[in-house]
Protein backbone atom coordinates (compact mmCIF):
# COMPACT_ATOMS: atom_id res chain seq x y z
CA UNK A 1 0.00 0.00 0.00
CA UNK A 2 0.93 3.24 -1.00
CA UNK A 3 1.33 6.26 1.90
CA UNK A 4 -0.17 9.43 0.52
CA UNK A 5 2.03 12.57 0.93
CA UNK A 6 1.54 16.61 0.55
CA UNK A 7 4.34 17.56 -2.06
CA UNK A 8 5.29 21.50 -2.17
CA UNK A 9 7.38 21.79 -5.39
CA UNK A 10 8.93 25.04 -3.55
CA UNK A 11 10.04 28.49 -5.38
CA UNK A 12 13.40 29.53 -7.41
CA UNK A 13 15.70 25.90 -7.62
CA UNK A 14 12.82 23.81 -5.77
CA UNK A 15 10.96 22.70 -8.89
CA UNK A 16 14.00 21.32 -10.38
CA UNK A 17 15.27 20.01 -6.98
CA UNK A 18 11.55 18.44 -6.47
CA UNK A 19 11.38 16.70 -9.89
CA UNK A 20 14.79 15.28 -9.38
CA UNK A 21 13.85 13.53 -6.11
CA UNK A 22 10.45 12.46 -6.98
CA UNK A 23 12.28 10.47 -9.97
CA UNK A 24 14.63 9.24 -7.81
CA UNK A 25 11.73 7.93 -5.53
CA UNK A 26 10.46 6.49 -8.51
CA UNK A 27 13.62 4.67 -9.86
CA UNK A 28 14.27 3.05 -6.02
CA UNK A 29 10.28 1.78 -6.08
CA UNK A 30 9.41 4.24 -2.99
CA UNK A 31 5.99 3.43 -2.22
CA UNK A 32 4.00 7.53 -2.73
CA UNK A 33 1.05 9.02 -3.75
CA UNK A 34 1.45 12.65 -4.22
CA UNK A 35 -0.87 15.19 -3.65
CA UNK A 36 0.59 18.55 -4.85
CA UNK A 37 -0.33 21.13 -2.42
CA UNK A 38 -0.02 25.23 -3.72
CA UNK A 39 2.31 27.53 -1.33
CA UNK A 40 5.26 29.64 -1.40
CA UNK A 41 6.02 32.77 -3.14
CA UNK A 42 3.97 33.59 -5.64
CA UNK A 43 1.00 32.82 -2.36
CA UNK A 44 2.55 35.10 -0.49
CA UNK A 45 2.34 37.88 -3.89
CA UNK A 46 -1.14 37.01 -4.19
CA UNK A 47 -2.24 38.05 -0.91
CA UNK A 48 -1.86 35.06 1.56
CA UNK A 49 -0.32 35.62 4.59
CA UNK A 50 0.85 32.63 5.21
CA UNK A 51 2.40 31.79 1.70
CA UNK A 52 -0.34 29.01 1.28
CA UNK A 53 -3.65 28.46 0.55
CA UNK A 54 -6.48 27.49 2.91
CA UNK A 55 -6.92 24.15 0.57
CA UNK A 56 -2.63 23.41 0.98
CA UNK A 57 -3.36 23.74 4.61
CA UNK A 58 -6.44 21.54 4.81
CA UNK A 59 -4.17 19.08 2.46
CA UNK A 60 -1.03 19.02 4.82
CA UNK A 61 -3.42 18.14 8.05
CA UNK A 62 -5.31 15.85 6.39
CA UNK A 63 -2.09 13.60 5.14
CA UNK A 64 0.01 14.26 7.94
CA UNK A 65 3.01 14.45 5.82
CA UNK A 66 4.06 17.76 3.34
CA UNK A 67 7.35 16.96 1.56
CA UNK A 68 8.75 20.29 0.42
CA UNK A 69 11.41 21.99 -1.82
CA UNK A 70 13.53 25.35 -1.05
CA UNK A 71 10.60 28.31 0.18
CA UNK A 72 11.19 31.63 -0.87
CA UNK A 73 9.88 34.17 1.77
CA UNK A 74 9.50 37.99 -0.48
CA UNK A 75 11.66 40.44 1.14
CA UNK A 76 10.95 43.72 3.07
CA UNK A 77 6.97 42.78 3.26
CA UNK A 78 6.84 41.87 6.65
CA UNK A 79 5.53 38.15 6.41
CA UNK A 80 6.62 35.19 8.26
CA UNK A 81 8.63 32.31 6.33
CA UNK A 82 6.27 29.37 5.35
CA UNK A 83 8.87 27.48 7.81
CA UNK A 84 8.17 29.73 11.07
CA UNK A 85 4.28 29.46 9.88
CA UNK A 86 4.47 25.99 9.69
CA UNK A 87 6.30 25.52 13.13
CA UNK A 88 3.91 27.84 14.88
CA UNK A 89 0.58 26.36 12.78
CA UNK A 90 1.24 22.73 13.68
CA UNK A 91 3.52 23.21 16.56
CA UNK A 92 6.70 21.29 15.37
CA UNK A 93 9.59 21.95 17.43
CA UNK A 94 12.85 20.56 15.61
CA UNK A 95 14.44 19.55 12.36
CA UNK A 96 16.47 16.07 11.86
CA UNK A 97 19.07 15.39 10.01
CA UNK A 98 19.68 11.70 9.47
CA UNK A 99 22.99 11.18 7.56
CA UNK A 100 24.62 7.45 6.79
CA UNK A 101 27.25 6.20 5.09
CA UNK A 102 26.26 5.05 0.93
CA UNK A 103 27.82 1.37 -0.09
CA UNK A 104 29.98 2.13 -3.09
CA UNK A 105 31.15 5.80 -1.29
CA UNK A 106 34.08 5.80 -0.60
CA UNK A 107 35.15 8.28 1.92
CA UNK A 108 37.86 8.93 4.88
CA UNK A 109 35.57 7.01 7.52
CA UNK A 110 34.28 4.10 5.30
CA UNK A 111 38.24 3.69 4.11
CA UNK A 112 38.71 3.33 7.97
CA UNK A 113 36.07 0.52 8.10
CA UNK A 114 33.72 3.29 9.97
CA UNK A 115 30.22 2.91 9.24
CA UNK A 116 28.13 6.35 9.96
CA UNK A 117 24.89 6.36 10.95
CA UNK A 118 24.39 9.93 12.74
CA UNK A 119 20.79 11.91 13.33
CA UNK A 120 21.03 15.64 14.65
CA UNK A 121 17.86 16.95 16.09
CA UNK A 122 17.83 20.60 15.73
CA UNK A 123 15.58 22.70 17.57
CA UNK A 124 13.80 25.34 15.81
CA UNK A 125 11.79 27.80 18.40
CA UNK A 126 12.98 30.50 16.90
């Protein structure tokens, strides 16, 4: 079974960065449904505070899960980044980083025989 997911393609490099990962999703058989969800930028020129719609919003809670690409926040307007709204809107309280070494990458530690498996939890009350 499929898990259903919000996807944000994102503003400036996030399309391209967006497509690019959904393929690779695609080529290593992860198991998505996408349901593309409308915020960033051009949200934020068109009058929404928040930099999405009500519908994204409805979307996001209803899934659970918003996968999204590079945000950009317009300058000198006095809005909130769609990250800060999205902290304060459904109260999440850090970022993680999960990083692991790649079979095939070769690299100081895995030369050393030193596997990496590392998370960093970063807390974003800001």
């Amino acid at each position: 079974m499929k898990t259903k997911i919000a996807v944000a393609k994102g503003d400036g490099i996030g399309p391209e960065i967006m497509a690019a990962v959904l393929r690779i999703f695609e080529a290593a058989n992860v198991q998505l449904d996408y349901e593309y969800v409308e915020m960033g930028k051009s949200y934020f020129d068109a009058g929404h505070s928040t930099g999405m719609t009500a519908a994204a919003k409805e979307t996001i809670e209803r899934l659970g899960l918003l996968f999204k690409g590079p945000m950009e926040t317009p300058k000198g307007k006095g809005v909130k980044s769609i990250n800060v709204t999205a902290r304060k809107v459904w109260n999440t309280y850090a970022n993680q980083r999960d990083f692991r070494s790649l079979n095939g990458v070769d690299t100081v530690f895995s030369k050393a025989g030193i596997p990496i498996n590392l998370t960093i939890v970063r807390e974003n009350i800001e």
